[in-house]
Protein backbone atom coordinates (compact mmCIF):
# COMPACT_ATOMS: atom_id res chain seq x y z
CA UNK A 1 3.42 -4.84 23.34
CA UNK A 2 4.06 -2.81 20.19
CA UNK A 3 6.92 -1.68 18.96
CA UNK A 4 7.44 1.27 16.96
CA UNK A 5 9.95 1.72 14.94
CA UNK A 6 11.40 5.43 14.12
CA UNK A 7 14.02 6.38 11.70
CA UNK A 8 15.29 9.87 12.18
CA UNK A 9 17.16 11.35 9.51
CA UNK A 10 18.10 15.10 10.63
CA UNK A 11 14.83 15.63 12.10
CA UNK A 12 15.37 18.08 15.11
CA UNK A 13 12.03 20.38 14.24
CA UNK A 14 9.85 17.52 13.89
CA UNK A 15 11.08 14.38 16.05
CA UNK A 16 10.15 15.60 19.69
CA UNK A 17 5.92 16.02 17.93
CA UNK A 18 6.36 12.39 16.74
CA UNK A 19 7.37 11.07 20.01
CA UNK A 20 4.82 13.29 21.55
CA UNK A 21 2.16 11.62 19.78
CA UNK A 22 2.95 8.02 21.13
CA UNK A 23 3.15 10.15 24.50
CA UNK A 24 -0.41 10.90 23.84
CA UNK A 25 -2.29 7.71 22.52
CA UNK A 26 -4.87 6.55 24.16
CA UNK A 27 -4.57 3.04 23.91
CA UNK A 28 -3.64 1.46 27.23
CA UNK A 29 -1.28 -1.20 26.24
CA UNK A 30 3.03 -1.05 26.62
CA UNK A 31 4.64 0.53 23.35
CA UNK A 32 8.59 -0.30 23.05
CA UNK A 33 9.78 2.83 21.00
CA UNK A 34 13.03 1.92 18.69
CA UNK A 35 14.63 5.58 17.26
CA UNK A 36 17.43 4.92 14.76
CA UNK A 37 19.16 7.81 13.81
CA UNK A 38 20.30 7.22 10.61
CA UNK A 39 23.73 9.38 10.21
CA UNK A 40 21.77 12.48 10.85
CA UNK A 41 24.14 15.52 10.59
CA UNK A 42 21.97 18.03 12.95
CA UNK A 43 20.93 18.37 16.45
CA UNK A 44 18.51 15.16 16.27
CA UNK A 45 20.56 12.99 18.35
CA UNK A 46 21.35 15.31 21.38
CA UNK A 47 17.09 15.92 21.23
CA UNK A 48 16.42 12.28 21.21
CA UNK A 49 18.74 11.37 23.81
CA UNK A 50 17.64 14.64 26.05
CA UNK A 51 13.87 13.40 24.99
CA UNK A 52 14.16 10.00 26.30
CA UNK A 53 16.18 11.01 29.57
CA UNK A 54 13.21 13.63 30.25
CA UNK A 55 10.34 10.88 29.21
CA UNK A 56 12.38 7.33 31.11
CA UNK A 57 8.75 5.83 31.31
CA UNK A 58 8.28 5.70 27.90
CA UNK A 59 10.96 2.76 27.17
CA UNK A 60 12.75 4.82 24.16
CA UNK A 61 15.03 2.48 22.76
CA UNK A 62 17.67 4.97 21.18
CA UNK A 63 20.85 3.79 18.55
CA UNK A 64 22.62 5.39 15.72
CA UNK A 65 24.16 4.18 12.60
CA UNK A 66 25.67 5.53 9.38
CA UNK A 67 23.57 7.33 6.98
CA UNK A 68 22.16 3.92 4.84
CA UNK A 69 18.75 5.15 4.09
CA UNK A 70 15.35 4.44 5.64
CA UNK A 71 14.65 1.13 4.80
CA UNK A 72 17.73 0.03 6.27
CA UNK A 73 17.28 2.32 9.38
CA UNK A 74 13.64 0.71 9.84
CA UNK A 75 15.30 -2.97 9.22
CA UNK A 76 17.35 -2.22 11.97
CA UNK A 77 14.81 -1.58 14.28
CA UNK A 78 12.89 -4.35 13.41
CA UNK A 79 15.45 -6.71 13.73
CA UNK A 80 15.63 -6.09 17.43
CA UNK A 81 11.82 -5.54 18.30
CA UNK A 82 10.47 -7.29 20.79
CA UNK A 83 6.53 -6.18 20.58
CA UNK A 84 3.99 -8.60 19.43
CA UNK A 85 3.15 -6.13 17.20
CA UNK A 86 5.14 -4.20 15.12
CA UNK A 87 4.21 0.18 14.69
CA UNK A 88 5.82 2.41 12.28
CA UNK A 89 6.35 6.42 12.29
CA UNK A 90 8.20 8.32 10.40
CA UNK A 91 9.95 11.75 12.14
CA UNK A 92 8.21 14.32 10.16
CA UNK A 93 4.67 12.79 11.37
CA UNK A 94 2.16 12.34 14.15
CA UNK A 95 -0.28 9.94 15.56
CA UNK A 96 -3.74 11.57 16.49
CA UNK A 97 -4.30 10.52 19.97
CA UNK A 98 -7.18 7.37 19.31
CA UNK A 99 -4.68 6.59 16.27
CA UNK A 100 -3.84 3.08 18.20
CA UNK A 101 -6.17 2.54 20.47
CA UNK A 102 -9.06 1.92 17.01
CA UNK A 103 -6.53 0.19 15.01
CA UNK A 104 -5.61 -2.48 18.22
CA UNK A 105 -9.19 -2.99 18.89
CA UNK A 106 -9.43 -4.20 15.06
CA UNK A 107 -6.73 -6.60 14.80
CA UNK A 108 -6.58 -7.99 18.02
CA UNK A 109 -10.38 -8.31 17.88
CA UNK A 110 -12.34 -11.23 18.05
CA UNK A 111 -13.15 -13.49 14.91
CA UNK A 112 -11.31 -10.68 12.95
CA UNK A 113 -8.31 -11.81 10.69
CA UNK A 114 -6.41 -9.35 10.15
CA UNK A 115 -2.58 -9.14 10.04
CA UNK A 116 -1.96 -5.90 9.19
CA UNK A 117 -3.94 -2.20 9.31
CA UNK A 118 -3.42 1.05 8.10
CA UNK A 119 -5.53 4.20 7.85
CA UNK A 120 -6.01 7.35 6.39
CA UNK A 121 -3.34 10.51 6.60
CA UNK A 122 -3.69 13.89 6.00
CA UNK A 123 -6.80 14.46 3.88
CA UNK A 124 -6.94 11.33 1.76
CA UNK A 125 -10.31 9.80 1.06
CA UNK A 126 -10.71 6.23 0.07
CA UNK A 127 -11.38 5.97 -3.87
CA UNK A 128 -10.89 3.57 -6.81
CA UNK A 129 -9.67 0.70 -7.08
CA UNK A 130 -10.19 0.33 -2.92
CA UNK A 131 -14.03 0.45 -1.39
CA UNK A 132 -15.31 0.55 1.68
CA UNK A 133 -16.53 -3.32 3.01
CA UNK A 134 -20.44 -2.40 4.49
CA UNK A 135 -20.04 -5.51 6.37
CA UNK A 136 -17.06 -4.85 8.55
CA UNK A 137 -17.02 -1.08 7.35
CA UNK A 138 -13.04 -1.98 6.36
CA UNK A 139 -11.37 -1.80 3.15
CA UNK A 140 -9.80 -4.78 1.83
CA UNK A 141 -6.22 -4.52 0.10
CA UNK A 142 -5.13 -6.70 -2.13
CA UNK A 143 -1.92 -6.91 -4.46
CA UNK A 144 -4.04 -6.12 -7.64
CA UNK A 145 -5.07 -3.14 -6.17
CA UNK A 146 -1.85 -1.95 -4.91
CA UNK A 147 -0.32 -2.32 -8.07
CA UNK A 148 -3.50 0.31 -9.23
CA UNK A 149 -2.75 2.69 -6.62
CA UNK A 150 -0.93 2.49 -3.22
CA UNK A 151 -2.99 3.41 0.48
CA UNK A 152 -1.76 2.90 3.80
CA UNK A 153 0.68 5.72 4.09
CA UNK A 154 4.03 4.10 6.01
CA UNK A 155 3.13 5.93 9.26
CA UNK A 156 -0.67 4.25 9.59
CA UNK A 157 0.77 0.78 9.71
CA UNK A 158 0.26 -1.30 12.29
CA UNK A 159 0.91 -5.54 11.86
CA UNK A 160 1.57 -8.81 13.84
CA UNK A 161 4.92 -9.98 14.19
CA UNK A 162 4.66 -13.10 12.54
CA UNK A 163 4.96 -10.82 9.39
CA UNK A 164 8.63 -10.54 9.95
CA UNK A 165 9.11 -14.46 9.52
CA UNK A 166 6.93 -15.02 6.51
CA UNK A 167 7.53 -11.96 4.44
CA UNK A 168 10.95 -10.65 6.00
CA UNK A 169 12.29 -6.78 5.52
CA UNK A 170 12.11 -3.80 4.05
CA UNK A 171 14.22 -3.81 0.16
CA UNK A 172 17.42 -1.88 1.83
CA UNK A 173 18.81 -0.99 -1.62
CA UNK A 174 15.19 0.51 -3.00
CA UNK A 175 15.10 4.06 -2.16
CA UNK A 176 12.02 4.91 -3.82
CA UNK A 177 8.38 3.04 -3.17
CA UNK A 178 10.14 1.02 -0.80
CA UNK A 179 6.93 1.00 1.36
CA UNK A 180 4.98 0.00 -1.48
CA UNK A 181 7.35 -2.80 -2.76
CA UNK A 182 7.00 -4.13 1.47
CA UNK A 183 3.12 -4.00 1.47
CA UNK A 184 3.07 -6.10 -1.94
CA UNK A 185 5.16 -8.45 -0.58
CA UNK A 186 3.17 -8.98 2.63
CA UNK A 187 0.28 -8.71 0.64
CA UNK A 188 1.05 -12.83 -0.55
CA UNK A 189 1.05 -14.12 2.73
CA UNK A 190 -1.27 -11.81 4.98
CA UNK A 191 -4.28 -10.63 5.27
CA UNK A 192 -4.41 -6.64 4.96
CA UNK A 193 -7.00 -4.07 5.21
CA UNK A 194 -7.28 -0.13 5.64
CA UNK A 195 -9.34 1.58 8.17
CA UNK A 196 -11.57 4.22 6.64
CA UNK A 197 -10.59 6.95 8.99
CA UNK A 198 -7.60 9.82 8.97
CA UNK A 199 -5.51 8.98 11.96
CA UNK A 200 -2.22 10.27 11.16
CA UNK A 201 -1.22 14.05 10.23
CA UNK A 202 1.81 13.39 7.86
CA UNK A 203 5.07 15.77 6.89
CA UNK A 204 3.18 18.55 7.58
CA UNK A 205 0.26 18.46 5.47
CA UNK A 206 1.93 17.88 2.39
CA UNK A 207 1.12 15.65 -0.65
CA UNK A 208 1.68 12.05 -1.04
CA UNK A 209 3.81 13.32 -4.06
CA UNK A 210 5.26 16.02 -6.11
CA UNK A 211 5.97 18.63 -3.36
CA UNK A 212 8.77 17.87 -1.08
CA UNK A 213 10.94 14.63 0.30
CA UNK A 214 11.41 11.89 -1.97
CA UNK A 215 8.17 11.63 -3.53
CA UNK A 216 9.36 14.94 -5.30
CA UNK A 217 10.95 13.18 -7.48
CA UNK A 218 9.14 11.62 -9.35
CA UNK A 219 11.53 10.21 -12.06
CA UNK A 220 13.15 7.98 -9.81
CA UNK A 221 9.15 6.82 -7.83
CA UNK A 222 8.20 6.09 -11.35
CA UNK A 223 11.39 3.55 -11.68
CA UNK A 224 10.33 2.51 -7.89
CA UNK A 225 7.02 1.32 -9.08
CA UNK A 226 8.25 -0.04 -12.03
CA UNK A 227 10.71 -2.39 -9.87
CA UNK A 228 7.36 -3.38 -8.30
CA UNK A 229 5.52 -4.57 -10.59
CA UNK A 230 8.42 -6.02 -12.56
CA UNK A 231 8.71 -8.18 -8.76
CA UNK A 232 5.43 -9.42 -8.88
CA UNK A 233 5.43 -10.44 -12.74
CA UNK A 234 8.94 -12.31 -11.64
CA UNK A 235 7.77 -13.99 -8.27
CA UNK A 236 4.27 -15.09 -10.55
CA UNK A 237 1.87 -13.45 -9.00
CA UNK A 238 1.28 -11.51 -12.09
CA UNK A 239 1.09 -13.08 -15.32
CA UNK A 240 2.53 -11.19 -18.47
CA UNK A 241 -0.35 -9.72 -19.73
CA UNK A 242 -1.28 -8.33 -16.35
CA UNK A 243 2.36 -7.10 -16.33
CA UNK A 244 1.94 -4.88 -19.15
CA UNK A 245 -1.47 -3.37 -18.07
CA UNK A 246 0.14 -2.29 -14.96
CA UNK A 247 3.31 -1.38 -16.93
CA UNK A 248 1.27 0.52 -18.87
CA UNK A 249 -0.98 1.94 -16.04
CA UNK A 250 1.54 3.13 -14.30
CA UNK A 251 3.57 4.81 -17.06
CA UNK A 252 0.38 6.95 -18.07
CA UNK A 253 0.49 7.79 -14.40
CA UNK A 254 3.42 8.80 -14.36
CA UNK A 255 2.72 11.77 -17.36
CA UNK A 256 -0.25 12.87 -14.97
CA UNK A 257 1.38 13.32 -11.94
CA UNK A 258 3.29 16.71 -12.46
CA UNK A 259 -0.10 18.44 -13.59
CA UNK A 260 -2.04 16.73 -10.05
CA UNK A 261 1.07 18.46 -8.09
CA UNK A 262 0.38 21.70 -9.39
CA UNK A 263 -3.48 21.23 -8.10
């Protein structure tokens, strides 16, 4: 079973298309769907609950809590997952229909070890640092690499439970590149890799960055990835002078990114 874990933060256009999408996969297997509404102040939560009453066969796990952000919204849900695999969607996006169906056939596949799988969104490509494997036609990701550059949007991931036990939770107190700070952390223990196709339509179409959501600002991302890769240099798995190339990296970045937005 997976379970797929939705926080909803006033999301009333957008949540019933998310939902949809899970309606519509083609993968055969039981999903347990787990929609926290996290202190949403619109008509989300009388949609959800009408949503799940319409849709009973769809085993829509529904809760609310006070507004504490996403991370701790997702926490909850994971917390009381039962799946065997562990699915994550954010309100403002969709699953194309084969979304699950390709990335369960990879990691439950034989002679395949692979803990975790994400894909492409919107119209992202796969360039440097990541590749494509010829072999397995995969791309491997690594912590070096997501310290480079982040892939695997949040709403391509799919991963085994045992992920839960040996990396843990999502940083509640982060607010920004909490998803990347999550992936380098599982990135120690687990085996990750991206699937080279676009799967997931995201927030509408918009950019990873610079346009709308959190991402927009990108003063405060910039101090999320520098939290990251100060982690990494603290936990070891950086040494110093790695630490300041990616310090450094990052920063220069950071000066590009409001001239890519405008593109």
């Amino acid at each position: 079973m997976i379970s797929v874990i939705i926080p909803v933060y006033n999301a009333e256009k957008s949540i019933e298309k998310s939902l949809d999408s899970i309606k519509n996969q083609t993968w055969k297997g039981e999903f347990e769907i787990i929609v926290v509404n996290d202190g949403s102040t619109d008509q989300s939560s009388e949609i959800i609950e009408n949503y799940r009453k319409e849709n009973q066969e769809m085993n829509i796990v529904f809760m609310s809590q006070e507004n504490g952000g996403v991370s701790k919204a997702r926490n909850t849900a994971m917390k009381i997952a039962k799946g065997e695999y562990i699915a994550l969607l954010d309100s403002d996006d969709v699953w194309l229909p084969e979304k699950t169906e390709k990335q369960m056939g990879l990691i439950t596949g034989e002679n395949k070890n692979i803990d975790f799988i994400t894909s492409l969104w919107n119209d992202e490509k796969v360039g440097f640092p990541y590749s494509i494997n010829l072999q397995n036609q995969m791309v491997d990701v690594t912590l070096k690499k997501l310290l480079i550059k982040i892939t695997g949007q949040t709403s391509t991931a799919i991963f085994k439970r045992k992920i839960l036990e040996n990396t843990g939770y999502f940083d509640e107190n982060q607010k920004y590149s909490e998803d990347a700070n999550y992936w380098m952390k599982i990135s120690e223990k687990n085996k990750m890799y991206l699937l080279p196709e676009n799967l997931v339509f995201a927030g509408g179409g918009k950019k990873s960055f610079g346009t709308s959501g959190l991402s927009a600002n990108l003063k405060e991302m910039e101090k999320g990835i520098q939290k990251n890769i100060r982690e990494m240099y603290q936990a070891k798995r950086i040494n110093f002078a790695q630490y300041l190339f990616y310090f450094v990296f990052s920063k220069l970045k950071y000066w590009v990114r409001p001239l890519r937005a405008k593109i």
